[in-house]
N, C-alpha and C. Protein backbone atom coordinates (compact mmCIF):
# COMPACT_ATOMS: atom_id res chain seq x y z
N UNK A 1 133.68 93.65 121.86
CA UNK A 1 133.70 92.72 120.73
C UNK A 1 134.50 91.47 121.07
N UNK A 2 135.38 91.30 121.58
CA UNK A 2 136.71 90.74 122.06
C UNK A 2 136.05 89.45 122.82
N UNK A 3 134.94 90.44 123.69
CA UNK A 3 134.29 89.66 124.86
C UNK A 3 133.43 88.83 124.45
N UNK A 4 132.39 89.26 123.58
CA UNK A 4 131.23 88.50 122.76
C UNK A 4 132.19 87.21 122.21
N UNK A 5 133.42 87.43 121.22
CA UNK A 5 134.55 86.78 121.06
C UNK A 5 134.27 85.59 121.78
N UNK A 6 135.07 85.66 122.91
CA UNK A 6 135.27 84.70 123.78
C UNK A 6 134.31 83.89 124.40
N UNK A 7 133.11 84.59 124.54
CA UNK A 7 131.63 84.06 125.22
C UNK A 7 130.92 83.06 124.13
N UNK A 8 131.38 83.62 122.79
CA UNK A 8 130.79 82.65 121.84
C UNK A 8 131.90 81.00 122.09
N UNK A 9 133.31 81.73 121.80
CA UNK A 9 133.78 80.47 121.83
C UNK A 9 133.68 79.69 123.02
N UNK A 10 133.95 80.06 124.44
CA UNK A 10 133.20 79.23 125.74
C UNK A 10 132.40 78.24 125.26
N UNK A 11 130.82 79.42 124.74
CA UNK A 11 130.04 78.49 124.85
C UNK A 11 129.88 77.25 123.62
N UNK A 12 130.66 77.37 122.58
CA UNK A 12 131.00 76.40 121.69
C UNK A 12 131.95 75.04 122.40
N UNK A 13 132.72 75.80 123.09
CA UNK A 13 133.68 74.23 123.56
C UNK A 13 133.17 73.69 124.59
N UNK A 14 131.87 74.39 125.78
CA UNK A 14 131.01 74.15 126.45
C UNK A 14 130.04 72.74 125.95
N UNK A 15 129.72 72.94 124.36
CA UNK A 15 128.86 72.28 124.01
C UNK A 15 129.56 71.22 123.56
N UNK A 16 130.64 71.36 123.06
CA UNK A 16 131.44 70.07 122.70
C UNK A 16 131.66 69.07 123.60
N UNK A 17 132.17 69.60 124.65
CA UNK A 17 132.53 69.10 125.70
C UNK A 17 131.29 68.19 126.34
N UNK A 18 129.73 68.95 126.24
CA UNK A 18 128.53 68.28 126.52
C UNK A 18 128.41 67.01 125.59
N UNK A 19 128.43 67.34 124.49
CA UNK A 19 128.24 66.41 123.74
C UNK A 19 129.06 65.13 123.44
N UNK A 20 130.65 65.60 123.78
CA UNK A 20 131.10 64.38 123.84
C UNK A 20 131.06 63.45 125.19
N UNK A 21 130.79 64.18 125.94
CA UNK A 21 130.53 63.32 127.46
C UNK A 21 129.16 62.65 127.02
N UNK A 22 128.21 63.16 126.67
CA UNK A 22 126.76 62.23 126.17
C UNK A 22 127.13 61.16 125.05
N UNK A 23 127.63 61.12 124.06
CA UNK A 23 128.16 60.48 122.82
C UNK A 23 128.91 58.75 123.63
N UNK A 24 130.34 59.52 124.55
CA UNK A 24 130.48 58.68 125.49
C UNK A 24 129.59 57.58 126.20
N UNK A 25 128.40 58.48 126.99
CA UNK A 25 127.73 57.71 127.85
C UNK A 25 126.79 57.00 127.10
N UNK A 26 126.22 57.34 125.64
CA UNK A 26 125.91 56.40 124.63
C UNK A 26 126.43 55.36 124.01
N UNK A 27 127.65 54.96 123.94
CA UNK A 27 128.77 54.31 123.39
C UNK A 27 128.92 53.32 124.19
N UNK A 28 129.43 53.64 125.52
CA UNK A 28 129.92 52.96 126.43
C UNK A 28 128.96 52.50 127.47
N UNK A 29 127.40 52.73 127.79
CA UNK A 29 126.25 52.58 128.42
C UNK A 29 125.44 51.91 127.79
N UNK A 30 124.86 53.00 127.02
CA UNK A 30 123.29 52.81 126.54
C UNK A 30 123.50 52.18 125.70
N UNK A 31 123.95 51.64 124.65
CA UNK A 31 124.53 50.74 122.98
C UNK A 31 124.46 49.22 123.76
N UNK A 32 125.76 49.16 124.90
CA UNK A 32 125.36 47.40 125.32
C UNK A 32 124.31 47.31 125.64
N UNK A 33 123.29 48.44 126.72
CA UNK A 33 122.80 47.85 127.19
C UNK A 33 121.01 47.86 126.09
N UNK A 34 121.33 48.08 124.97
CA UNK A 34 120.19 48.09 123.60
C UNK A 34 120.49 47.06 123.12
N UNK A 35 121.53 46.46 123.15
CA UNK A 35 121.76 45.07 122.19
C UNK A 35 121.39 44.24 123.35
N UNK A 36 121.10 44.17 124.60
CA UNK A 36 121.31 43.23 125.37
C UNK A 36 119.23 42.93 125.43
N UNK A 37 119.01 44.29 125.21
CA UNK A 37 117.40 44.53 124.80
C UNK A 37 116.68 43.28 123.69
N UNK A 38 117.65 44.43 122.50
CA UNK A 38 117.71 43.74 121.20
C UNK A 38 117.91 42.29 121.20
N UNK A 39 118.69 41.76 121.92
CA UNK A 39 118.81 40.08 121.39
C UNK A 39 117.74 39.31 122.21
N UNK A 40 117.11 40.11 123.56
CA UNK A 40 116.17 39.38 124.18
C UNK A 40 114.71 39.20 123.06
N UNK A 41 114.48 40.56 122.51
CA UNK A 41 113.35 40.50 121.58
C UNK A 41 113.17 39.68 120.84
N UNK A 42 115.01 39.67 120.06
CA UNK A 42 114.78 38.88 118.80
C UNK A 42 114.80 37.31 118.94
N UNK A 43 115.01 36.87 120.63
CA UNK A 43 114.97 35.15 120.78
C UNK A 43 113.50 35.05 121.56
N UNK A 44 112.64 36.04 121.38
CA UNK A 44 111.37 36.37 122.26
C UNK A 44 110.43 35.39 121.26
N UNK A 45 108.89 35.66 121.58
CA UNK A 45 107.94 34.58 121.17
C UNK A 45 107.61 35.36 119.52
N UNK A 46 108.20 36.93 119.33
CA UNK A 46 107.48 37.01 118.08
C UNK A 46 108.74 37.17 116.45
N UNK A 47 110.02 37.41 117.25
CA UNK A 47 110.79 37.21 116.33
C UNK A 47 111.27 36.02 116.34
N UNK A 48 111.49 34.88 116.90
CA UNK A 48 112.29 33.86 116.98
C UNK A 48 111.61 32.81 116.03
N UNK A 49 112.57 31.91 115.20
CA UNK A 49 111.91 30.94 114.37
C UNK A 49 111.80 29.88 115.14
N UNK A 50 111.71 29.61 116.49
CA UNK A 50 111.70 28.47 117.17
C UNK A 50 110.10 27.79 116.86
N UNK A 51 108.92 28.43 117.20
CA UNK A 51 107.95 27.54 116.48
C UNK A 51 107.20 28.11 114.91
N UNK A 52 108.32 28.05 113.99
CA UNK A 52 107.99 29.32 112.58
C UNK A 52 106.84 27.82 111.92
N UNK A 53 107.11 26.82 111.88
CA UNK A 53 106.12 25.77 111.82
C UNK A 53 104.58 25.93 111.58
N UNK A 54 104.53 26.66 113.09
CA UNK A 54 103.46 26.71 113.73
C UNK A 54 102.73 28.08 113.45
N UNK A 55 103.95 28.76 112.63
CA UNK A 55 103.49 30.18 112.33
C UNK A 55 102.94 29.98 111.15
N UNK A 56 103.67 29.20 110.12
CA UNK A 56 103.42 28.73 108.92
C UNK A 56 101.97 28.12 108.73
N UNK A 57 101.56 27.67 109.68
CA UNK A 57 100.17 26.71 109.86
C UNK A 57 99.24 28.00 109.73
N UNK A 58 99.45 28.57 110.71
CA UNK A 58 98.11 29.97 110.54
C UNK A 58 98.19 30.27 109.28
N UNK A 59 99.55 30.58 108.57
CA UNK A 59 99.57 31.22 107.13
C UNK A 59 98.90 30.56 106.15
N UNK A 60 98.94 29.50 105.91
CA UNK A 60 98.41 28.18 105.58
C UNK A 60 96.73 28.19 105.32
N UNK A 61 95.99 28.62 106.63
CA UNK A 61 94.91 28.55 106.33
C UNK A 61 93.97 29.80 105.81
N UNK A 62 95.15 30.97 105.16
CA UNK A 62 93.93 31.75 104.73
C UNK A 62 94.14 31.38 103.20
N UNK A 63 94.97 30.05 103.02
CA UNK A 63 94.49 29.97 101.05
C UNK A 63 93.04 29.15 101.38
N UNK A 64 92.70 28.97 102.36
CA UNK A 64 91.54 28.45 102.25
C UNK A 64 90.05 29.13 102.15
N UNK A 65 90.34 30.35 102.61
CA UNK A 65 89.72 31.37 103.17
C UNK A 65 89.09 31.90 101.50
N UNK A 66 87.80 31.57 101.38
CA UNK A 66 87.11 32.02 100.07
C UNK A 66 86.26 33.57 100.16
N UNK A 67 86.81 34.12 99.08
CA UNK A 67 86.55 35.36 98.94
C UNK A 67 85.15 35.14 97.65
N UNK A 68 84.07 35.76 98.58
CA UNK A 68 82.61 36.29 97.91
C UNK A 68 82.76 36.75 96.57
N UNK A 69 81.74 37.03 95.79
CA UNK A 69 82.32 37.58 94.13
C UNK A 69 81.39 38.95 94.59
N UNK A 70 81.53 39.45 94.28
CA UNK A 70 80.99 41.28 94.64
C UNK A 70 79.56 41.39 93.93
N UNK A 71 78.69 40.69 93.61
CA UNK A 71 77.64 40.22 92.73
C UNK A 71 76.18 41.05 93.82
N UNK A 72 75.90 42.48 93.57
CA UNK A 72 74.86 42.62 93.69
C UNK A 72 73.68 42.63 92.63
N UNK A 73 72.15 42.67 93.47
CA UNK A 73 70.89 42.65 92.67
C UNK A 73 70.88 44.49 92.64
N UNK A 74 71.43 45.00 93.31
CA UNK A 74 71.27 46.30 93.12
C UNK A 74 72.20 47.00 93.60
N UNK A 75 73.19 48.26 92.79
CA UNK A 75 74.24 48.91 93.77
C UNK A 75 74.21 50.11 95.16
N UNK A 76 73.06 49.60 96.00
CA UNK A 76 72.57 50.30 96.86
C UNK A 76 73.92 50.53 98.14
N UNK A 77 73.55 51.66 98.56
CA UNK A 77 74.60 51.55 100.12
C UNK A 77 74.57 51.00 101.18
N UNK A 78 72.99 50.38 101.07
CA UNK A 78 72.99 49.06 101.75
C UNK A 78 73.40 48.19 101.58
N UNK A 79 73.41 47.37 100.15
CA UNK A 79 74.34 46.55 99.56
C UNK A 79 75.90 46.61 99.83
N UNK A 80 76.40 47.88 99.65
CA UNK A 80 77.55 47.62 99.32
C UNK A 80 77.82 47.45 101.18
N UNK A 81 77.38 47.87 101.85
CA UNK A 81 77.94 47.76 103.22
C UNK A 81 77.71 46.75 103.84
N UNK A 82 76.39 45.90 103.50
CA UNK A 82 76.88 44.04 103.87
C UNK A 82 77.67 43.67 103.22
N UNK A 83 77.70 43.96 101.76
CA UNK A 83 79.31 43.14 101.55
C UNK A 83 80.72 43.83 102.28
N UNK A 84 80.76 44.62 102.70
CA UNK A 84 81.73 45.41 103.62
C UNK A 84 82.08 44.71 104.37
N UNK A 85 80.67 44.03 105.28
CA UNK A 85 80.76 43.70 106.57
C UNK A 85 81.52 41.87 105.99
N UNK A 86 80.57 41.63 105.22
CA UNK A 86 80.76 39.82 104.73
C UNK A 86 82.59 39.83 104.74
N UNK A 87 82.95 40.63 103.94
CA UNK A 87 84.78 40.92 103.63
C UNK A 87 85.09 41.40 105.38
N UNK A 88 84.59 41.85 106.47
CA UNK A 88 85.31 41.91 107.04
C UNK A 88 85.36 40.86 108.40
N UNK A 89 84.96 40.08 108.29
CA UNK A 89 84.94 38.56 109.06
C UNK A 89 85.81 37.71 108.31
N UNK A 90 85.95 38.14 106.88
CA UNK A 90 87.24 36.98 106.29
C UNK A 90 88.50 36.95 106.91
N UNK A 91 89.11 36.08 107.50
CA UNK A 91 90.37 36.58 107.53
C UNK A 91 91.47 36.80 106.99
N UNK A 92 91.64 36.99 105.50
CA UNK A 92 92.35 37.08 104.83
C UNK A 92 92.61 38.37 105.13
N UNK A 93 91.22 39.30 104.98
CA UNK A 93 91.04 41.16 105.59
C UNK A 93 91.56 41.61 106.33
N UNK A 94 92.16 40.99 107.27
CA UNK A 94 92.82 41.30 108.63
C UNK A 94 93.83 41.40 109.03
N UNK A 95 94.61 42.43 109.31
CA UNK A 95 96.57 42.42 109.31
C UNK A 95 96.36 41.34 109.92
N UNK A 96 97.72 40.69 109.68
CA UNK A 96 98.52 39.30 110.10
C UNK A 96 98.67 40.00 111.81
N UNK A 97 98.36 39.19 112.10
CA UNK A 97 98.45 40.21 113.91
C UNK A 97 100.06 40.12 114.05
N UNK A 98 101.23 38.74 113.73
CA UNK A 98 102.27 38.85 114.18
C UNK A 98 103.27 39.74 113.71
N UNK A 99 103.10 39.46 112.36
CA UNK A 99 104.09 40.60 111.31
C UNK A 99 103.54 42.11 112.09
N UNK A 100 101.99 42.43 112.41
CA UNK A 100 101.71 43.86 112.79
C UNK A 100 102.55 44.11 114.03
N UNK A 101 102.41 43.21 114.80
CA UNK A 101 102.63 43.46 116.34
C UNK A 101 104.20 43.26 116.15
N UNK A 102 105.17 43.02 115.53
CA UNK A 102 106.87 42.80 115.06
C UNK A 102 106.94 44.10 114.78
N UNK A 103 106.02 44.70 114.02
CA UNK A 103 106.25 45.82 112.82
C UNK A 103 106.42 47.24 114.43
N UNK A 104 105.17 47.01 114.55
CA UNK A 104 105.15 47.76 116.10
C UNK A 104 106.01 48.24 116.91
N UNK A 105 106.82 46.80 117.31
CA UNK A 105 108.12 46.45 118.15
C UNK A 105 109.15 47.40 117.55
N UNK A 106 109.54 47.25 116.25
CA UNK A 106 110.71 47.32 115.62
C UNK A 106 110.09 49.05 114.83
N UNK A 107 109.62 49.64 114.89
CA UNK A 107 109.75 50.99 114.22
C UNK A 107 110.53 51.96 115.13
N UNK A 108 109.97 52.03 116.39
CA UNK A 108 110.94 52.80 117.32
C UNK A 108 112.22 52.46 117.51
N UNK A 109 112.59 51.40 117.53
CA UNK A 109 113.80 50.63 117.37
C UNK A 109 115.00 51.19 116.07
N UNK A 110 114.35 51.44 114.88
CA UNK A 110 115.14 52.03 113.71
C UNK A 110 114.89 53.08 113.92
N UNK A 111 113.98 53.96 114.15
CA UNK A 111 114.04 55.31 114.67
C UNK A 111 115.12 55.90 115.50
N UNK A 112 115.12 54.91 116.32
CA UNK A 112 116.16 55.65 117.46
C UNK A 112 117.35 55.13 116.65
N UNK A 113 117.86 53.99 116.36
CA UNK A 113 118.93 53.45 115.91
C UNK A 113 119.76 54.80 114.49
N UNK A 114 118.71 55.24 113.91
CA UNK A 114 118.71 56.21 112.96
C UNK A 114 119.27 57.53 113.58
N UNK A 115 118.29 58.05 114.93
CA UNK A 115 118.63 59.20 115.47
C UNK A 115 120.62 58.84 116.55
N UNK A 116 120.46 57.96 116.82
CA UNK A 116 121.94 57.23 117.57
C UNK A 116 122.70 57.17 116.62
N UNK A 117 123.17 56.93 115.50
CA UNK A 117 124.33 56.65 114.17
C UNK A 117 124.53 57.98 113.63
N UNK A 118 123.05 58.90 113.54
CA UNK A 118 123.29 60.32 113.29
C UNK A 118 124.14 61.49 114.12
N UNK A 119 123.80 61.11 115.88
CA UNK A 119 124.43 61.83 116.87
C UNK A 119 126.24 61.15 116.66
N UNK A 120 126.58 59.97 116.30
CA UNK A 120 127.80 59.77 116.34
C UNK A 120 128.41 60.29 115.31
N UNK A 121 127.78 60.17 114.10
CA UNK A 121 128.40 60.57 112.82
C UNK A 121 128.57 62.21 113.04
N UNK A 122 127.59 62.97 113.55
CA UNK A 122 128.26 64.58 113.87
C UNK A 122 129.60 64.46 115.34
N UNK A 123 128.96 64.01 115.74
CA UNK A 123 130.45 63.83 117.05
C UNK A 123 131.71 63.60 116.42
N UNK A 124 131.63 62.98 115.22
CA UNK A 124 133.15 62.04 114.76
C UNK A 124 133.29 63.36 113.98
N UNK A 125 132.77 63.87 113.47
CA UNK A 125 133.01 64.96 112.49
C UNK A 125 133.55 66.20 113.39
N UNK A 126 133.30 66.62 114.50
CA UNK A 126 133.79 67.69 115.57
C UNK A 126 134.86 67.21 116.11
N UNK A 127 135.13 66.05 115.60
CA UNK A 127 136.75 65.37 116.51
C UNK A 127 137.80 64.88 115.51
N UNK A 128 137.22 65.45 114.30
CA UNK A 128 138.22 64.94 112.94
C UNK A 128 139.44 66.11 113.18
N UNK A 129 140.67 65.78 113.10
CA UNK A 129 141.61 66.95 112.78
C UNK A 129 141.82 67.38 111.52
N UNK A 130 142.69 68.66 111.49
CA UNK A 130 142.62 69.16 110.39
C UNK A 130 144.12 68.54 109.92
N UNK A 131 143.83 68.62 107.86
CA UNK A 131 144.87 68.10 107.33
C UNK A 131 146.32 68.15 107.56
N UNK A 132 145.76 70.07 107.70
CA UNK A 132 147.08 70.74 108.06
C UNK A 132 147.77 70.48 109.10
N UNK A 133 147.39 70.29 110.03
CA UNK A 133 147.60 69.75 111.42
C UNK A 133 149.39 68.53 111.05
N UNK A 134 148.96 67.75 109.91
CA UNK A 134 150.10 66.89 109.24
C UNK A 134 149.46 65.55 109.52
N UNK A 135 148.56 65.39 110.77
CA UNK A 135 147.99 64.22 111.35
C UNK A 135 147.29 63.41 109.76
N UNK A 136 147.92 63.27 108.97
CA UNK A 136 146.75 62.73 107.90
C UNK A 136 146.11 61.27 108.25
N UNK A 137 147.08 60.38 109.12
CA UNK A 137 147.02 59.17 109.25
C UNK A 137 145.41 59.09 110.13
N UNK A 138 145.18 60.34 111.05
CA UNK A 138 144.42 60.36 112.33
C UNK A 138 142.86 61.23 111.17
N UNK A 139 143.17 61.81 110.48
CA UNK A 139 142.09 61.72 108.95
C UNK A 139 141.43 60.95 108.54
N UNK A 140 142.49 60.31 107.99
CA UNK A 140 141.76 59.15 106.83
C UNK A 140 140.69 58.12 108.08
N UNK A 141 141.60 57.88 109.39
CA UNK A 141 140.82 56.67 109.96
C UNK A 141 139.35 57.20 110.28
N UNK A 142 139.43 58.78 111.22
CA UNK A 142 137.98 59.47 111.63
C UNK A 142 136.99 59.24 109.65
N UNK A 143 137.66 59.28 109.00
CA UNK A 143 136.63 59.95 108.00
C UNK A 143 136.06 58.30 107.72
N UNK A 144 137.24 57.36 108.03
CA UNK A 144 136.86 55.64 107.47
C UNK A 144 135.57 55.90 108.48
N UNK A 145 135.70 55.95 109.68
CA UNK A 145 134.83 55.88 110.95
C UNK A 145 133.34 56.63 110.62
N UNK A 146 133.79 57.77 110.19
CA UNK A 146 132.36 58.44 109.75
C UNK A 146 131.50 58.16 108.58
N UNK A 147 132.10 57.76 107.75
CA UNK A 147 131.47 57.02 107.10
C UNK A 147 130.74 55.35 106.88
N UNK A 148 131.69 54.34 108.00
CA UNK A 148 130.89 53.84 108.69
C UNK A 148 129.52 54.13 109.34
N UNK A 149 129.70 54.91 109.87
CA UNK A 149 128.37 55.09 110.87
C UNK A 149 127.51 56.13 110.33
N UNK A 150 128.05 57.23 109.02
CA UNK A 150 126.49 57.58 107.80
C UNK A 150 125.86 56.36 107.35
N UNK A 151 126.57 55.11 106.84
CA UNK A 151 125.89 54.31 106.27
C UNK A 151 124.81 53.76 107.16
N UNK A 152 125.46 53.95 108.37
CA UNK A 152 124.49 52.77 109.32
C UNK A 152 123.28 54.18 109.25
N UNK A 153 123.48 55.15 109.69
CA UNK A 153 122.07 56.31 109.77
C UNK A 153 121.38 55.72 108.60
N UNK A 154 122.06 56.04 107.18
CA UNK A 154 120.62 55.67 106.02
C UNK A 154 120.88 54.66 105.95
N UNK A 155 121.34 53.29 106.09
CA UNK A 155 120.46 51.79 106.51
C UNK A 155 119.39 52.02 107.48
N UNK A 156 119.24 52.51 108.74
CA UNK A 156 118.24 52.75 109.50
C UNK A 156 117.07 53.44 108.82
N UNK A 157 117.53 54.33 108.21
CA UNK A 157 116.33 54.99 107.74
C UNK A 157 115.62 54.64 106.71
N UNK A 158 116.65 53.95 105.93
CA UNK A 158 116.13 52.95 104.70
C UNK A 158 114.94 52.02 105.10
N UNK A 159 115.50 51.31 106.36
CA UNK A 159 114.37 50.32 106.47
C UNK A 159 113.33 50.35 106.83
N UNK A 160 113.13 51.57 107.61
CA UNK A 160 112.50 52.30 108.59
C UNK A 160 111.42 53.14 107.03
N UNK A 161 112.12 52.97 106.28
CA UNK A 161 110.66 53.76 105.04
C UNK A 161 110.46 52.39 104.46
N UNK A 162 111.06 51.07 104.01
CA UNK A 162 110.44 50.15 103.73
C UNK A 162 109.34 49.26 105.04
N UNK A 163 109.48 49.76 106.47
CA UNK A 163 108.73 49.00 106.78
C UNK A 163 107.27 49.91 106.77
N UNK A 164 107.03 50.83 106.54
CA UNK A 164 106.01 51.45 106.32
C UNK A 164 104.61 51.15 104.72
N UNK A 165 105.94 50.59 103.99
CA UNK A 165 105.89 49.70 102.76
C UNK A 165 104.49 48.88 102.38
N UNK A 166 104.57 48.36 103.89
CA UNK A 166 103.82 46.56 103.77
C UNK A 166 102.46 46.96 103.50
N UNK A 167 101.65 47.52 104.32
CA UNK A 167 100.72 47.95 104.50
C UNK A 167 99.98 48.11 102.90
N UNK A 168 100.12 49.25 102.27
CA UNK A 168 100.16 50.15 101.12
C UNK A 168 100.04 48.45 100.12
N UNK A 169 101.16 47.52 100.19
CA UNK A 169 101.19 46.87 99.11
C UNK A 169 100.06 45.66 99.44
N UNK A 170 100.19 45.51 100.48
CA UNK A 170 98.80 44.43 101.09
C UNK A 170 97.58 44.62 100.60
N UNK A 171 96.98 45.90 100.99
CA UNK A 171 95.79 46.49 100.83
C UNK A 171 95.42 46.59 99.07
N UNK A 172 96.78 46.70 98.65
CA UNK A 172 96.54 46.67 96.87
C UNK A 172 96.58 45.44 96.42
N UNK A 173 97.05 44.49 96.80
CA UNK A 173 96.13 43.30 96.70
C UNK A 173 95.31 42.46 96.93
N UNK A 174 95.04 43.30 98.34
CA UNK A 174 93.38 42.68 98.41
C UNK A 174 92.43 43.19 97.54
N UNK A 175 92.63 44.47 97.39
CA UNK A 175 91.52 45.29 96.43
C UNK A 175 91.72 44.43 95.20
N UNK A 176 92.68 44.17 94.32
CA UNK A 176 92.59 43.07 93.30
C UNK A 176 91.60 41.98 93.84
N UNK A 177 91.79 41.70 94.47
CA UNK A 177 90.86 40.62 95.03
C UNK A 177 90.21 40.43 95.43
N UNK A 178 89.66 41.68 95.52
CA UNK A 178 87.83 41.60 95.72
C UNK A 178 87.71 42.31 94.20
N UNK A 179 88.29 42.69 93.25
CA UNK A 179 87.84 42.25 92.05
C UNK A 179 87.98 41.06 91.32
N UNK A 180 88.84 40.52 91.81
CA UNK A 180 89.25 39.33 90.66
C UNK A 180 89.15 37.97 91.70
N UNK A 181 87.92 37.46 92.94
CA UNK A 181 87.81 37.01 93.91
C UNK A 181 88.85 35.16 92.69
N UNK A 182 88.23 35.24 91.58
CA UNK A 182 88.64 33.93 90.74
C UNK A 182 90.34 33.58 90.73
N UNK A 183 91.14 34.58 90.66
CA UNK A 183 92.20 34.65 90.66
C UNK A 183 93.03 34.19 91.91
N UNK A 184 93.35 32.72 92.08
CA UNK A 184 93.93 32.09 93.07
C UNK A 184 95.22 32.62 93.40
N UNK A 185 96.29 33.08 92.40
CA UNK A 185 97.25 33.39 92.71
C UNK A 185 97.74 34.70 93.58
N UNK A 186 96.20 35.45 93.30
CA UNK A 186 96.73 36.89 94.23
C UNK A 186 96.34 36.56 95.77
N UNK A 187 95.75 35.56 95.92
CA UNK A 187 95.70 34.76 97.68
C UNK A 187 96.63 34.56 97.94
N UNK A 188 97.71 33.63 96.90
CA UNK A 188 98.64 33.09 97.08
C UNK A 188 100.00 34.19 97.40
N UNK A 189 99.50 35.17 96.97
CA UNK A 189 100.74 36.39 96.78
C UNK A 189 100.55 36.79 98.38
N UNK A 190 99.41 37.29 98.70
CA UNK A 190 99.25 37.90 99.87
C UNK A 190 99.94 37.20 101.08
N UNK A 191 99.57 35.54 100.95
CA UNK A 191 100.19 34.49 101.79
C UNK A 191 102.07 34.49 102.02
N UNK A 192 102.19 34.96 100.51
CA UNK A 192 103.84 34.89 100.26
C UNK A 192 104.36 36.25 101.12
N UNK A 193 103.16 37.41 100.96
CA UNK A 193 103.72 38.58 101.52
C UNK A 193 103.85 38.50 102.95
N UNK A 194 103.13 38.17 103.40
CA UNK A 194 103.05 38.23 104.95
C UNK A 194 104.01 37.29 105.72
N UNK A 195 104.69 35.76 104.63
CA UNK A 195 106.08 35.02 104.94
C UNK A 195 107.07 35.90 104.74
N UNK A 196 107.38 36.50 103.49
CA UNK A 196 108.57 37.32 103.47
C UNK A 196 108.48 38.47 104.35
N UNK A 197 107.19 39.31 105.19
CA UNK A 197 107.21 40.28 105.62
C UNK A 197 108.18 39.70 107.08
N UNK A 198 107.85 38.53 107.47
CA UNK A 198 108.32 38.08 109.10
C UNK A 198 109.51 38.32 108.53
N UNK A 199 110.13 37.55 108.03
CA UNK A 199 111.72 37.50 108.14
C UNK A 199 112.40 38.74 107.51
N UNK A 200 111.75 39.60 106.41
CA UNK A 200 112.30 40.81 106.81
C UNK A 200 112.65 42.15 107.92
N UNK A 201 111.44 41.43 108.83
CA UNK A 201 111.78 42.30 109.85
C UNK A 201 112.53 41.88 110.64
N UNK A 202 112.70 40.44 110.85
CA UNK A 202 113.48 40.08 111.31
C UNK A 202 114.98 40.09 111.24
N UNK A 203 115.16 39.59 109.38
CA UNK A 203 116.47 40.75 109.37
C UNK A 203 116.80 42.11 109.74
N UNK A 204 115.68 42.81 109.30
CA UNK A 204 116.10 43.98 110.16
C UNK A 204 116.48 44.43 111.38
N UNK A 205 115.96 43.67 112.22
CA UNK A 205 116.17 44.23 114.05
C UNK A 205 117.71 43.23 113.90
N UNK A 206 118.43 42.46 113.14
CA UNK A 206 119.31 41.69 113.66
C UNK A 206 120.54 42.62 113.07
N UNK A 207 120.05 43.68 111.75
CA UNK A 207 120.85 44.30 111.37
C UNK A 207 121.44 45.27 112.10
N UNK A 208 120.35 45.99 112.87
CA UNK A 208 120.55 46.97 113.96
C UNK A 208 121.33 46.51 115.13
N UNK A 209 121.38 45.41 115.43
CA UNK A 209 122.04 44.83 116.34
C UNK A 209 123.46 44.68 116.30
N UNK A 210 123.82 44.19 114.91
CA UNK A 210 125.09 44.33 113.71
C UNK A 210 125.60 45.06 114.15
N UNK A 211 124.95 46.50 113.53
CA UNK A 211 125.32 47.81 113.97
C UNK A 211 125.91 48.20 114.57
N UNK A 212 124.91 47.90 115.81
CA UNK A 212 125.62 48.54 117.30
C UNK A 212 126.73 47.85 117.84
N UNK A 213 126.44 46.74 117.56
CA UNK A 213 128.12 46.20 117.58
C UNK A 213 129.13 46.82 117.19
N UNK A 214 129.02 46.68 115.67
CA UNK A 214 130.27 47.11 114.93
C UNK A 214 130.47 48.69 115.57
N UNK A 215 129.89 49.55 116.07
CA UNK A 215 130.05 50.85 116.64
C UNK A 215 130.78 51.22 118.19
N UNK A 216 130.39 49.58 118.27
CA UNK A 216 131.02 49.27 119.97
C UNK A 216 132.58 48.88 119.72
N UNK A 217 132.57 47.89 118.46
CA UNK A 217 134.04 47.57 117.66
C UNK A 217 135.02 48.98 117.60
């Protein structure tokens, strides 16, 4: 019994010991060298506002982009599938390729950033002392620390379920709008969505970056 004892605890301080040497080589390795990732992306050709101008111009031309009125002579499945096809040469129909291809970039990015804030926040918790110990001062700071870096896990994960978001709300206003083709303003909405979608993602990857800083702090 004694022995099992001891073999359990081994292999418990075995694993600690693993884990804080990995935690380490995350901290002190892999973190600079993700922000050094991270800031190349975000001054790259699809996050950077250097020609947002020019991004703005594409956005620009799908209020021009006239949507058909759904007006058949008969509701056949032939019918409805040329108008299928007519709606899918518009380009209004068509993910924004840049916001998609950002969205792309940046999901694995909060994923991992999510799974990285989670591995620290249990590490800080296996290295907290106990009250009793008298250490209270060496307490309060691990628990300030761990709770730092829970927040950063559900910020990651937070954003990481809003960027899944876009999609879902896009598609529900196009469908308005191939009912209500008259209704100028839900063009206008879609146009607005796909401006606010860039720079939210863009805040986002800069937040993660934040992050890993302040974790390197």
């Amino acid at each position: 019994m004694a022995s099992e004892q001891n073999s359990s605890e081994f292999s418990l301080t075995a694993w600690k010991q693993c884990q804080d040497q990995q935690i380490r080589d995350l901290l002190f390795d892999q973190i600079p060298g993700r922000v050094i990732n991270l800031l190349e992306i975000l001054n790259g050709s699809l996050f950077s506002t250097e020609h947002y101008d020019e991004f703005l111009a594409d956005f620009r031309k799908l209020r021009k982009c006239e949507v058909p009125y759904p007006v058949f002579s008969n509701r056949t499945n032939d019918a409805c599938s040329r108008y299928a096809e007519l709606l899918k040469k518009n380009p209004l129909f068509s993910p924004n390729q840049r916001v998609s291809a950002m969205s792309a970039i940046l999901e694995p990015i909060l994923t991992e950033a999510g799974e990285t804030f989670e591995r620290i926040s249990n590490w800080i918790e296996t290295l907290k002392p106990e009250v009793s110990s008298g250490n209270n001062f060496g307490v309060s700071v691990q628990e300030e620390v761990l709770s730092e870096a829970s927040e950063m896990c559900y910020a990651s994960n937070k954003m990481l379920a809003s960027l899944r978001k876009y999609h879902p709300k896009r598609s529900a206003l196009l469908l308005f709008l191939v009912k209500y083709p008259f209704v100028e303003d839900l063009k206008e909405a879609i146009y607005e969505m796909d401006e606010s979608e860039f720079w939210s993602l863009r805040f986002k990857l800069l937040a993660v970056i934040d992050n890993y800083v302040s974790q390197l702090n």
